[in-house]
Protein backbone atom coordinates (compact mmCIF):
# COMPACT_ATOMS: atom_id res chain seq x y z
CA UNK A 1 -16.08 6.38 18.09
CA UNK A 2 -19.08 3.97 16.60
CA UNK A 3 -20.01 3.39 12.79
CA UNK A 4 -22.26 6.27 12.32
CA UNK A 5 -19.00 8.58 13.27
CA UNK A 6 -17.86 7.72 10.32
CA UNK A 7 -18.53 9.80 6.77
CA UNK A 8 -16.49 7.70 4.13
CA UNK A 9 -15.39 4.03 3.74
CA UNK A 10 -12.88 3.42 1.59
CA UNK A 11 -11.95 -0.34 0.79
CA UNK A 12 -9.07 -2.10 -0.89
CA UNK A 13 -8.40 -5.50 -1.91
CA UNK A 14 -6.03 -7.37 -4.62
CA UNK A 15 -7.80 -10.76 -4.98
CA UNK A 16 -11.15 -12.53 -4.76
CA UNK A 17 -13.55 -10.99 -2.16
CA UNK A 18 -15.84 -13.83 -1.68
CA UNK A 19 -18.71 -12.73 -4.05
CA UNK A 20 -18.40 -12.37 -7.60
CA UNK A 21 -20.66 -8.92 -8.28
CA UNK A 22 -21.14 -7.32 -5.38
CA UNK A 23 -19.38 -3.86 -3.47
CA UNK A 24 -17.17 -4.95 -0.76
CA UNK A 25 -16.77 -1.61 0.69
CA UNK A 26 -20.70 -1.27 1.70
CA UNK A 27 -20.65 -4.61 3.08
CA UNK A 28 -17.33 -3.07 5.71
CA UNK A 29 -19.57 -0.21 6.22
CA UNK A 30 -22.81 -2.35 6.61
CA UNK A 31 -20.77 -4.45 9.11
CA UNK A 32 -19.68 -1.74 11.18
CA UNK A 33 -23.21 0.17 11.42
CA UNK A 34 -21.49 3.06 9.21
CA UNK A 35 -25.28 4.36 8.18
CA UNK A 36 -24.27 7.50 7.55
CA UNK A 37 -21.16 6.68 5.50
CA UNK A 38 -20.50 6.78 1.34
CA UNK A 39 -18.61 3.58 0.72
CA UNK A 40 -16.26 3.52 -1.86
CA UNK A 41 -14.04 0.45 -3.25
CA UNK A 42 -10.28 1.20 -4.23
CA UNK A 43 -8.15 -1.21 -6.76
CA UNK A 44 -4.06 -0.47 -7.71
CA UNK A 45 -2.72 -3.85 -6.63
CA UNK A 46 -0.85 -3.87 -3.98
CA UNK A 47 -0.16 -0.15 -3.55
CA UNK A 48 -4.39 0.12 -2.79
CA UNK A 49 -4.03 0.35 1.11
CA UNK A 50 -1.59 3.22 0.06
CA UNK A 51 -3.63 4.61 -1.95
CA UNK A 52 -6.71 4.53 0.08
CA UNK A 53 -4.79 7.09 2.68
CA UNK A 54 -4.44 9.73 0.16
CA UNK A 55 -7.79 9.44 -1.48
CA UNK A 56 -8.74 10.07 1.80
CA UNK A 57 -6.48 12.53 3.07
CA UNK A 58 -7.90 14.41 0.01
CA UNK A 59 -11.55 14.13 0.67
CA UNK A 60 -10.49 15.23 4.34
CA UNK A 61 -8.77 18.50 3.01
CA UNK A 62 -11.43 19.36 0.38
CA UNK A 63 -14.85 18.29 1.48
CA UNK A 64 -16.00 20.01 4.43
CA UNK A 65 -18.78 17.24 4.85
CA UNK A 66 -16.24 14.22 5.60
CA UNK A 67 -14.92 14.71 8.94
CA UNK A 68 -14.39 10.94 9.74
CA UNK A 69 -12.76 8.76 7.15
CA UNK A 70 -12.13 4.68 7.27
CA UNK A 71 -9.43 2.94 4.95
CA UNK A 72 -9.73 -1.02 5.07
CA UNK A 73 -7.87 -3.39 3.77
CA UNK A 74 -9.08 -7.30 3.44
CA UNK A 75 -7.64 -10.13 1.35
CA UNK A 76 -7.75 -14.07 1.83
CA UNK A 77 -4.96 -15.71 -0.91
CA UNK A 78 -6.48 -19.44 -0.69
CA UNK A 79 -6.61 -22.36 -3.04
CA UNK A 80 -7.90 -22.97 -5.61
CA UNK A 81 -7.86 -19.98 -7.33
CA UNK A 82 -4.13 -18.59 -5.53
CA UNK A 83 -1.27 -20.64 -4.32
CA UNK A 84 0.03 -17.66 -1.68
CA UNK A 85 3.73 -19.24 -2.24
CA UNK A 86 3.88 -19.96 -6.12
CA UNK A 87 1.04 -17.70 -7.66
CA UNK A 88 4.30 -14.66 -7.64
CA UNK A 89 8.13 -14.46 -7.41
CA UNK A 90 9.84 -13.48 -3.95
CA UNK A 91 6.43 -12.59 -2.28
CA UNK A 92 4.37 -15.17 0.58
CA UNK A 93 0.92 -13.75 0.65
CA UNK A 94 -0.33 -13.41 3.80
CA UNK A 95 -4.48 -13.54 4.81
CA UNK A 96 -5.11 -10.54 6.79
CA UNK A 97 -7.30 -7.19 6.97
CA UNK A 98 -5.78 -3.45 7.80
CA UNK A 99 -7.60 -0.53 8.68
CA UNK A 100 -6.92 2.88 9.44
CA UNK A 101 -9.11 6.14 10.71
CA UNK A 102 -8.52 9.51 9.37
CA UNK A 103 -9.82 12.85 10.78
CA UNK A 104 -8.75 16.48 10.46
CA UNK A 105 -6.92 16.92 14.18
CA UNK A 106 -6.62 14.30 16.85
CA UNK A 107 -4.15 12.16 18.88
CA UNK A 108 -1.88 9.73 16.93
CA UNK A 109 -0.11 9.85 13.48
CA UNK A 110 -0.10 12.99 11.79
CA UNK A 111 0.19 12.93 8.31
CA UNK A 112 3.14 15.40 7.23
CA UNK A 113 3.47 14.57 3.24
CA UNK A 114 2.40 11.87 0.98
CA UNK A 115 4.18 11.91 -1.96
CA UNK A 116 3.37 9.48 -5.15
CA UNK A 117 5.02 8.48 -8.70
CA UNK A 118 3.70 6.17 -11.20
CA UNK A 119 4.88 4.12 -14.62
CA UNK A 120 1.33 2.80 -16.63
CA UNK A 121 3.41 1.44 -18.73
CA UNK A 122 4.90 -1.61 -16.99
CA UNK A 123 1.27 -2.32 -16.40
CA UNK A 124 2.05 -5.92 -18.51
CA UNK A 125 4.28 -7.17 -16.12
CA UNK A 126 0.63 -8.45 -14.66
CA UNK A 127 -1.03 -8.55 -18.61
CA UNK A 128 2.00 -10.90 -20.39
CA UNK A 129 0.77 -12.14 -23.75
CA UNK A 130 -2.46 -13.24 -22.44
CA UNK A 131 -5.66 -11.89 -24.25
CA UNK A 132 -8.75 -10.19 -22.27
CA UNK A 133 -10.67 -13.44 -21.28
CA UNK A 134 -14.45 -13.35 -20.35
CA UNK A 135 -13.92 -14.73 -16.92
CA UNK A 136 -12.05 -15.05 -13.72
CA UNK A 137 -9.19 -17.96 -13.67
CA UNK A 138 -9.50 -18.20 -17.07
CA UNK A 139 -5.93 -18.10 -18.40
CA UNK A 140 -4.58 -20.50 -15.35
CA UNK A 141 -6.10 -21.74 -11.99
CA UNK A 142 -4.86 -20.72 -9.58
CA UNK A 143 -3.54 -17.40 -10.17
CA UNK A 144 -0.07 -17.60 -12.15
CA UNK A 145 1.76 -14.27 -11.81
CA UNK A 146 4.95 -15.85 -12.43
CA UNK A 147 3.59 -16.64 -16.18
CA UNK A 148 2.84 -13.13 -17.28
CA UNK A 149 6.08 -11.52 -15.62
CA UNK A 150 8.26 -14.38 -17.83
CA UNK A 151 6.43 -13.10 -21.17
CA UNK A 152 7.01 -9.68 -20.04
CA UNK A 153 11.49 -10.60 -19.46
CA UNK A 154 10.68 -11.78 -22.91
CA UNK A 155 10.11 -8.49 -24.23
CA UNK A 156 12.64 -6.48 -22.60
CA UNK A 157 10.43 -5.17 -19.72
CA UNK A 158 12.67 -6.29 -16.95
CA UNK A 159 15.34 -3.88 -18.45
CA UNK A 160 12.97 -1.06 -18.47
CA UNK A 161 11.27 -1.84 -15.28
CA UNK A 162 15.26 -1.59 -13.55
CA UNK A 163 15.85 1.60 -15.69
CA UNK A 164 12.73 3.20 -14.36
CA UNK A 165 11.93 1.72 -10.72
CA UNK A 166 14.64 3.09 -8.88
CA UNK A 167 14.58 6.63 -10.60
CA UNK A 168 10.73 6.29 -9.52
CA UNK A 169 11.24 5.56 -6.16
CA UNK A 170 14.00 7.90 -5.12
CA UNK A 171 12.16 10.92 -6.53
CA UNK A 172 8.88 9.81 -4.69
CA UNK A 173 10.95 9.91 -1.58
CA UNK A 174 12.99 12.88 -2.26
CA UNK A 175 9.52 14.72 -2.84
CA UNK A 176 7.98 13.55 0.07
CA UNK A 177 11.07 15.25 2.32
CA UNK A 178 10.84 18.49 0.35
CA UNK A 179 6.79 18.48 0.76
CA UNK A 180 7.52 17.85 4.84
CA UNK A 181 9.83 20.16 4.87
CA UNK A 182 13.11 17.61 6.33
CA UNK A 183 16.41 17.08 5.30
CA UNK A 184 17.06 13.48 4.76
CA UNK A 185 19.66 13.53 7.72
CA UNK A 186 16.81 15.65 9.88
CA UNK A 187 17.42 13.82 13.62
CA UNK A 188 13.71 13.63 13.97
CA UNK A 189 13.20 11.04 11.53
CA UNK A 190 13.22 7.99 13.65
CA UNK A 191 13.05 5.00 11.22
CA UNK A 192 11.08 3.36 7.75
CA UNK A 193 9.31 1.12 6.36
CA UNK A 194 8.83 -0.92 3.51
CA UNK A 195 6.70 -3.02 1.78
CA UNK A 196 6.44 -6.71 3.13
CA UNK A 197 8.30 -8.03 -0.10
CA UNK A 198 10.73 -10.96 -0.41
CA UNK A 199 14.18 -9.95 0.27
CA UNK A 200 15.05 -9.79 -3.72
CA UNK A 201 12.87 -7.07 -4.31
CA UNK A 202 13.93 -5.18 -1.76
CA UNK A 203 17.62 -5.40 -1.81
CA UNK A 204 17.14 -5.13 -5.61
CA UNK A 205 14.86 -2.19 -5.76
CA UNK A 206 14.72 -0.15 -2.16
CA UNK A 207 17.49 -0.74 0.23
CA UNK A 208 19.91 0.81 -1.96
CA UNK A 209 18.62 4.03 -2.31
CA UNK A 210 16.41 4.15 0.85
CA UNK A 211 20.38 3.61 2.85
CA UNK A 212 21.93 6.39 0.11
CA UNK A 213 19.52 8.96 1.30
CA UNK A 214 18.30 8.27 4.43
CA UNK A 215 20.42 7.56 7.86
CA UNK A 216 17.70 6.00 10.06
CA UNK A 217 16.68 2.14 10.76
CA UNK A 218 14.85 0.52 7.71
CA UNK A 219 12.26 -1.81 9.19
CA UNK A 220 11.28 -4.72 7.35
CA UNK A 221 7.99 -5.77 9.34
CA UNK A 222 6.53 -8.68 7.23
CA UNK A 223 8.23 -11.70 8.69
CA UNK A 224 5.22 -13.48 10.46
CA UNK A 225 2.61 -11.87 7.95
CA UNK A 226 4.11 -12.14 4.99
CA UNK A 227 2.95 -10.01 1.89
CA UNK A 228 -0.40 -8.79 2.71
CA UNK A 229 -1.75 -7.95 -0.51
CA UNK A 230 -2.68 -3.98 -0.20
CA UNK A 231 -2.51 -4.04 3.40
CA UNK A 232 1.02 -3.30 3.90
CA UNK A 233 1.23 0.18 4.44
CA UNK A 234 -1.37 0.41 6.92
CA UNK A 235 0.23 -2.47 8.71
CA UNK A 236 3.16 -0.75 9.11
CA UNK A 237 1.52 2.38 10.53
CA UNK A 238 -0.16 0.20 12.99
CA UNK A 239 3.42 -1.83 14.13
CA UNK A 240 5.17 1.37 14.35
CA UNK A 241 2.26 2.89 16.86
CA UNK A 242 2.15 -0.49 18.70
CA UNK A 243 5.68 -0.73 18.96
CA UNK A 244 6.03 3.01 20.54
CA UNK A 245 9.05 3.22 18.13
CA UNK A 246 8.69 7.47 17.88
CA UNK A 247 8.59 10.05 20.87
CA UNK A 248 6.22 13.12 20.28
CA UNK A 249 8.18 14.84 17.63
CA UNK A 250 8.96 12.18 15.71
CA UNK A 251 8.60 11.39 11.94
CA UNK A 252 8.71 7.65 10.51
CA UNK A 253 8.26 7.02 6.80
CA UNK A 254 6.39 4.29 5.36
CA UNK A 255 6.94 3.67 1.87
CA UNK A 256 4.90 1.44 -1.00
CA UNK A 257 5.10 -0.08 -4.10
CA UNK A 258 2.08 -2.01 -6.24
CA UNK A 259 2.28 -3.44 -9.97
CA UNK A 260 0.85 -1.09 -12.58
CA UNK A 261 3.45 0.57 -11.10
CA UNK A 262 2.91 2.94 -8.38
CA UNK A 263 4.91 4.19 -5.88
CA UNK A 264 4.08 6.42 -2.69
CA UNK A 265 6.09 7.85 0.35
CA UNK A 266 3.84 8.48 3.29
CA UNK A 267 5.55 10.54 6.02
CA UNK A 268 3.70 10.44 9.02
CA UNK A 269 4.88 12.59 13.01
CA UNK A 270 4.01 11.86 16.14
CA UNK A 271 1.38 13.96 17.50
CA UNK A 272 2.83 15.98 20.62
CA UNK A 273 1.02 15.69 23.67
């Protein structure tokens, strides 16, 4: 496959792209010779990689004319505008890119369901008290995420945010079985992932109900990338291929979480040969 295989580029990203007005996505596309493709950029935090597979799982189902899609990834979390271990609680940003290629039939990962949930209104864990400024860095430089999420404790958020997370994320999962068709016990499902958080959030948030309903390994895959931005989802896709951790057959869940909230359960099977 070349660049002009492809029909739609879809690119995600949490922070700073290295321009200040300018499309990211048609410079990926430009890079890779994809003449022929509609580029497309994609924002929801860290949950964009995520989200970039079902916008263009869709497009794959429903537009005849996109037989080839690309999902990319890209984020660089330097100084001076982000400090990648003190701009956030319990997360080390990692620098990285992720990219995955979609088509209707093939060799590889086939998607089985993709399930996803979301909360709008927890969207000021990220907003705090702070007023719309008119430019970037503005309220703090670098990037203080650990500002915003103390004004949002403040005012109760962190008591809502633990009375709706985990009712969030075990439906999104519990959907994304039903939509699959598997019973959480189902022998084929081989193992899953989760977001390359800190271990608070995840003990806090998705070990305890991803171990209540499932009875498979739980990979945690983020120890020499650390958090990496929207690309985690993807990277996990690509560790669990690499690794050759499911026979033909096999199912392996990846699951996702970005502030705003959303939440998404990507089941993915082996292809048979």
């Amino acid at each position: 496959m070349n660049g002009t295989d492809i029909d739609l580029v879809l690119h995600g990203w949490v922070y700073h792209q290295g321009q200040d007005f300018w499309s990211p996505a048609h410079y990926v596309a430009h890079q890779l010779g994809a003449v022929n493709a509609v580029p497309m950029g994609l924002q929801q935090m860290c949950h964009v990689g995520a989200m970039g597979l079902h916008t263009a799982a869709v497009r794959l189902q429903a537009d005849p004319s996109v037989r080839t899609a690309l999902v990319t990834t890209g984020d660089r979390f330097t100084a001076p505008g982000f400090d990648r271990w003190r701009s956030d609680y319990d997360a080390a940003f990692g620098d990285g890119g992720t990219a995955a290629v979609l088509a209707r039939s093939g060799p590889g990962l086939r998607i089985a369901s993709y399930a996803t949930s979301a909360a709008p209104e927890l969207e000021t864990m990220y907003r705090g008290n702070d007023a719309f400024s008119t430019a970037p860095l503005s309220h703090s430089a670098p990037i203080d995420a650990r500002r915003t999420k103390k004004a949002f404790l403040a005012a109760g958020g962190m008591a809502r945010f633990a009375e709706i997370g985990p009712v969030k994320v075990r439906q999104t999962l519990l959907t994304a079985l039903r939509e699959a068709g598997l019973e959480p016990d189902d022998p084929r499902i081989r193992c899953a992932a989760l977001s390359r958080l800190g271990p608070k959030t995840i003990e806090l948030l998705y070990l305890p109900i991803m171990k209540d309903v499932l009875k498979v390994d739980i990979l945690q895959l983020g120890a020499h990338t650390g958090h990496l931005g929207g690309g985690d989802s993807l990277a996990n896709l690509a560790d669990i291929w690499d690794q050759d951790l499911l026979a033909p057959g096999e199912y392996a869940i990846s699951f996702s979480g970005g502030g705003g909230f959303t939440w998404s359960c990507l089941i993915v099977q082996r292809a048979e040969v």
